[in-house]
C-alpha atoms as a PDB file:
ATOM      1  CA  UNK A   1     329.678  34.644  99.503  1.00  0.00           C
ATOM      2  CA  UNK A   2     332.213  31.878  98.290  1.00  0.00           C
ATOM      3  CA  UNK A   3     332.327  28.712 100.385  1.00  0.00           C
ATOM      4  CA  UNK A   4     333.799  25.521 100.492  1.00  0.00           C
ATOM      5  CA  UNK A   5     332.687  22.406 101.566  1.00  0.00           C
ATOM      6  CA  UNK A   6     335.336  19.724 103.203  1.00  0.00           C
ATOM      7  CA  UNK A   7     335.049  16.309 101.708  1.00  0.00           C
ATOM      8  CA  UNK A   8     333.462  15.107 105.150  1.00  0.00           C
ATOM      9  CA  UNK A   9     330.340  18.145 104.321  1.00  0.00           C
ATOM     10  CA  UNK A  10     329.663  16.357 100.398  1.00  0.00           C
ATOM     11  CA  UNK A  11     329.821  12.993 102.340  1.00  0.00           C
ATOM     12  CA  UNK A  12     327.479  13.736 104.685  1.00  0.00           C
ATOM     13  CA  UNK A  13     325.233  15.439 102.707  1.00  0.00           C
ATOM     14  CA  UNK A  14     325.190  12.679  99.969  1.00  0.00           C
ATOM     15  CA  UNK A  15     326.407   9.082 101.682  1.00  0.00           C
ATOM     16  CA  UNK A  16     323.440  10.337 104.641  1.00  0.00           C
ATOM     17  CA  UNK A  17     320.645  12.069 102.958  1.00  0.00           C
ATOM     18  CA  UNK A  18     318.064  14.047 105.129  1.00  0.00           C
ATOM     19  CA  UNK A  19     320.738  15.295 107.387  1.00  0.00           C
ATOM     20  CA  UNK A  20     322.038  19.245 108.193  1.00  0.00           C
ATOM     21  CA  UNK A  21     324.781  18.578 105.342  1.00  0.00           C
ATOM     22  CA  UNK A  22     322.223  17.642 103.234  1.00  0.00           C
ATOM     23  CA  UNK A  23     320.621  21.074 104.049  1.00  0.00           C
ATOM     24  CA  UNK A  24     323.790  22.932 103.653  1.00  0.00           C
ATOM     25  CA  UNK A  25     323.619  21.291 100.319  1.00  0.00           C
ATOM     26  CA  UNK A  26     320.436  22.397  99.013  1.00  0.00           C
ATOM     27  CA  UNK A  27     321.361  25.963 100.181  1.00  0.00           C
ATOM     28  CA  UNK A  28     324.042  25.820  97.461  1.00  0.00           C
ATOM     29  CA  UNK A  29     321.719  24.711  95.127  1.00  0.00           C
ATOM     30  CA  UNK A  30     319.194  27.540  95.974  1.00  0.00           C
ATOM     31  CA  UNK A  31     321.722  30.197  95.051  1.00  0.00           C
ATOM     32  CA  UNK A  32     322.436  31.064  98.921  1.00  0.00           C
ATOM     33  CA  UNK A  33     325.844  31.245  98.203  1.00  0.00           C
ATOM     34  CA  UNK A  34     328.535  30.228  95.399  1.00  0.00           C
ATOM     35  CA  UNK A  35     330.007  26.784  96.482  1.00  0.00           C
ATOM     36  CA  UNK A  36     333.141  26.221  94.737  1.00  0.00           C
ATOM     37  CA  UNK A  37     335.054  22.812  95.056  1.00  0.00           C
ATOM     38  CA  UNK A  38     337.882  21.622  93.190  1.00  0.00           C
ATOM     39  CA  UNK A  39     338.786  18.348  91.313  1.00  0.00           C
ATOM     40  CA  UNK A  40     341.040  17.103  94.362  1.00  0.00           C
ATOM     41  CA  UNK A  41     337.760  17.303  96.548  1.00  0.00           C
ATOM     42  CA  UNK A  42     335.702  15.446  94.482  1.00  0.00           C
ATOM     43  CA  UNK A  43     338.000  12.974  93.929  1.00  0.00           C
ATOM     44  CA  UNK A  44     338.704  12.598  97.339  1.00  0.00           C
ATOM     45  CA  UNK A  45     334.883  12.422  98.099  1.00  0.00           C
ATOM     46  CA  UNK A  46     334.018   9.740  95.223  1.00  0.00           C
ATOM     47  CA  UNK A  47     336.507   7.441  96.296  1.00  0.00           C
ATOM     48  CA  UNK A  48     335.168   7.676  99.755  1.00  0.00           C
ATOM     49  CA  UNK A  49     331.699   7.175  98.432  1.00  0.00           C
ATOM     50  CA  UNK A  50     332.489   4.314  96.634  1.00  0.00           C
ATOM     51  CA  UNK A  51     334.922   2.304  98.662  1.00  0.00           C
ATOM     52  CA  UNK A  52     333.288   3.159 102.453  1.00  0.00           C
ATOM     53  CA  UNK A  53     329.391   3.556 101.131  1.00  0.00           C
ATOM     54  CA  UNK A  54     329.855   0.751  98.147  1.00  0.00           C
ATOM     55  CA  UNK A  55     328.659   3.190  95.439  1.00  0.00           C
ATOM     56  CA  UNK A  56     329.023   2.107  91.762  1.00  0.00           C
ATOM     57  CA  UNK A  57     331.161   4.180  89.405  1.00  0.00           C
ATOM     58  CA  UNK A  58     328.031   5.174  87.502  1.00  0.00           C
ATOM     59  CA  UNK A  59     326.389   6.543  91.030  1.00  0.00           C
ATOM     60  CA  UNK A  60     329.320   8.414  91.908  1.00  0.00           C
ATOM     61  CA  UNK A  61     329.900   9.863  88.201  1.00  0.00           C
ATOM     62  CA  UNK A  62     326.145  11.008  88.916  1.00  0.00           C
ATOM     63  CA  UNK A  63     327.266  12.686  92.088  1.00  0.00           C
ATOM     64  CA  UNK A  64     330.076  14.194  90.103  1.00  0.00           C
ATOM     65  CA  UNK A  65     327.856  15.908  87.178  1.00  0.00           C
ATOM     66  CA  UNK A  66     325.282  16.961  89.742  1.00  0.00           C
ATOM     67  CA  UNK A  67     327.970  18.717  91.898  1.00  0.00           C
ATOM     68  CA  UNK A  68     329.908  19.931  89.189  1.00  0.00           C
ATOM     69  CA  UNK A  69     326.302  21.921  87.780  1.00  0.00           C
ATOM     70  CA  UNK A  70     326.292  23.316  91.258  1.00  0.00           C
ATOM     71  CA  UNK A  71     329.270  24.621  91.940  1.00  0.00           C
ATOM     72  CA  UNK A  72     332.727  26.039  90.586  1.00  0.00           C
ATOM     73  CA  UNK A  73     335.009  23.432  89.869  1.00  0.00           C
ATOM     74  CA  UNK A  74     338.410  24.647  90.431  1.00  0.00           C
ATOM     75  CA  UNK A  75     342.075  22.823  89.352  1.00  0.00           C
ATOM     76  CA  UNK A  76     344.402  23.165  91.820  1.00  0.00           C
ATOM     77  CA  UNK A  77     348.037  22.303  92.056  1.00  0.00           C
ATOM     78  CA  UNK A  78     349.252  20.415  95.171  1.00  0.00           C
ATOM     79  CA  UNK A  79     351.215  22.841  96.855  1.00  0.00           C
ATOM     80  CA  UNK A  80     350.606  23.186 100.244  1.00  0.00           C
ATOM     81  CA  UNK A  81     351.718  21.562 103.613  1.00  0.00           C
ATOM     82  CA  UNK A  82     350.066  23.396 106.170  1.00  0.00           C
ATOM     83  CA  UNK A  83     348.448  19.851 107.917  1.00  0.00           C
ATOM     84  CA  UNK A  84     349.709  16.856 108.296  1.00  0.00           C
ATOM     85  CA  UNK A  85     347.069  14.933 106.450  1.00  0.00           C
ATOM     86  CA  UNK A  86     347.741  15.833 103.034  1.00  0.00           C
ATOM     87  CA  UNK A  87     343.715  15.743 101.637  1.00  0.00           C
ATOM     88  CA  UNK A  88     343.072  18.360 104.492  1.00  0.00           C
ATOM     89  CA  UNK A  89     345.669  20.960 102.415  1.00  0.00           C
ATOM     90  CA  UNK A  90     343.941  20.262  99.883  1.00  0.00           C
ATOM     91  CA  UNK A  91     340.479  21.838 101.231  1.00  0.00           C
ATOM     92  CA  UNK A  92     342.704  24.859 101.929  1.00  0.00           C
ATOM     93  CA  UNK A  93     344.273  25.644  98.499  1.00  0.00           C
ATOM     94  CA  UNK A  94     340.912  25.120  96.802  1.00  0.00           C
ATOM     95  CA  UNK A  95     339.844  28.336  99.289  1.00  0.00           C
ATOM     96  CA  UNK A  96     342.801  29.875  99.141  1.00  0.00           C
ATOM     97  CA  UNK A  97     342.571  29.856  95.074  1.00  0.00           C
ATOM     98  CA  UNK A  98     338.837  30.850  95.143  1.00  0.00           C
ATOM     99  CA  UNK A  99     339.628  34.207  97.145  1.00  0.00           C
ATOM    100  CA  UNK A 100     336.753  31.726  99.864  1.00  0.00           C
ATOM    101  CA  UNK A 101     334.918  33.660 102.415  1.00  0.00           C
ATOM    102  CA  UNK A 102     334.693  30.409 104.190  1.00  0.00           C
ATOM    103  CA  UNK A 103     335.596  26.509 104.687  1.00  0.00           C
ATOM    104  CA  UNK A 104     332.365  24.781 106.022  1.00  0.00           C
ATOM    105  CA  UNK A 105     334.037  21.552 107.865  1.00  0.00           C
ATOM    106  CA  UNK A 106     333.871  18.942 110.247  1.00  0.00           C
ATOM    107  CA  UNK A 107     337.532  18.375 110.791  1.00  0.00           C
ATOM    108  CA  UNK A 108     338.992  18.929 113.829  1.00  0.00           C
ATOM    109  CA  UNK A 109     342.466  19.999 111.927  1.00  0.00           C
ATOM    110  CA  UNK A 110     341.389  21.832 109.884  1.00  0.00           C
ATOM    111  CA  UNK A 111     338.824  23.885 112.406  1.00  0.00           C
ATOM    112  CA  UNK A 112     341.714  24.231 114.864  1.00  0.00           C
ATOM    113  CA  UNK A 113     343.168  26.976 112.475  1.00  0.00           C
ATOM    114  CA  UNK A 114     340.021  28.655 112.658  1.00  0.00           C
ATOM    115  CA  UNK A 115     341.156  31.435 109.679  1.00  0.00           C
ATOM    116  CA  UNK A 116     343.435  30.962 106.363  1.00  0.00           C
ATOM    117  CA  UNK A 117     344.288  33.639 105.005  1.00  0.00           C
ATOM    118  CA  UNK A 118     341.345  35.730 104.258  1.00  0.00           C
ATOM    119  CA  UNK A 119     339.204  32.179 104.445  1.00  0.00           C
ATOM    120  CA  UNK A 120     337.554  31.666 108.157  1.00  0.00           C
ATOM    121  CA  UNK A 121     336.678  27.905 108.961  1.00  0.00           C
ATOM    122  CA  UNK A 122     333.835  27.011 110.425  1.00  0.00           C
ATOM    123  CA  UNK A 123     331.601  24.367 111.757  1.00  0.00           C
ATOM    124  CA  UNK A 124     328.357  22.950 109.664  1.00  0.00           C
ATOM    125  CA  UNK A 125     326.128  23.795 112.608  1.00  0.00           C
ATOM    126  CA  UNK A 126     327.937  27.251 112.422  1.00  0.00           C
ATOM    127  CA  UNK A 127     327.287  28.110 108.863  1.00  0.00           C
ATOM    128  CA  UNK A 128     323.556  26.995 108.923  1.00  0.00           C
ATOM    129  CA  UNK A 129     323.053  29.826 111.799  1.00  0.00           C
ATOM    130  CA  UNK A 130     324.272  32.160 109.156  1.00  0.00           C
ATOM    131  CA  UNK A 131     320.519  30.930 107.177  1.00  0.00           C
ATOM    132  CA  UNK A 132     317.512  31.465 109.601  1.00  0.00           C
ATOM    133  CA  UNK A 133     315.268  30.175 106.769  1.00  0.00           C
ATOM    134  CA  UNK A 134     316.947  26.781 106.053  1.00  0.00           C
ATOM    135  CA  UNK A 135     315.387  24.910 103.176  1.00  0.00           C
ATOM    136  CA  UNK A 136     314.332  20.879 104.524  1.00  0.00           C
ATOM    137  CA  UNK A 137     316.053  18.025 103.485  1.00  0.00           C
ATOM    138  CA  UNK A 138     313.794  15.859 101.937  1.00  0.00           C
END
């Protein structure tokens, strides 16, 4: 199963450790499922991380390596216009170019279109119900 994480998911799980992010996280890691990303996500997410949780650039190049030995890195071309806020169509052509089973989100935009494509959206409470024997944060 391919899924991707919305910036908000990599926040959460790495600006707030011990949370359910951070245990949607650690699924990835586990092999659970193939988390693929793509450069506009993690750039997105860094600058977040580093301007709104005052991470240094070596911290956040950290995050970056440790993600990017996780998951699929994709490059994407900006090309859609589906939402209004352009970083949200961003989440959506990094699942639309991995073939995604799903978007794991917190976004009320993006959840509102509940399917793209062949991609369903769905809440981070959501997916974890999909994994009855959820690894701990820690």
């Amino acid at each position: 199963m391919k899924v991707v994480f919305d910036t908000n998911i990599f926040i959460s799980a790495f600006g707030i450790p011990g949370g359910t992010a951070e245990v949607a996280y650690l699924h990835a890691v586990r092999g659970t499922f193939e988390l693929v990303t793509s450069v506009a996500i993690l750039a997105e997410t860094t600058n977040v991380l580093q301007s709104k949780f005052d991470w240094s650039q070596e911290k956040a190049a950290l995050f970056l390596q440790t993600v990017s030995q996780i998951a699929t890195v994709l490059k994407t071309q900006p090309t859609l216009h589906v939402l209004r806020d352009d970083p949200d169509n961003r989440i959506l052509e990094c699942a639309l170019a991995a073939q995604a089973d799903l978007v794991v989100t917190g976004d009320r935009h993006i959840l509102k279109l509940k399917k793209f494509h062949d991609t369903a959206i769905v809440r981070l409470a959501d997916f974890l119900r999909m994994f009855p024997d959820e690894p701990s944060a820690s």
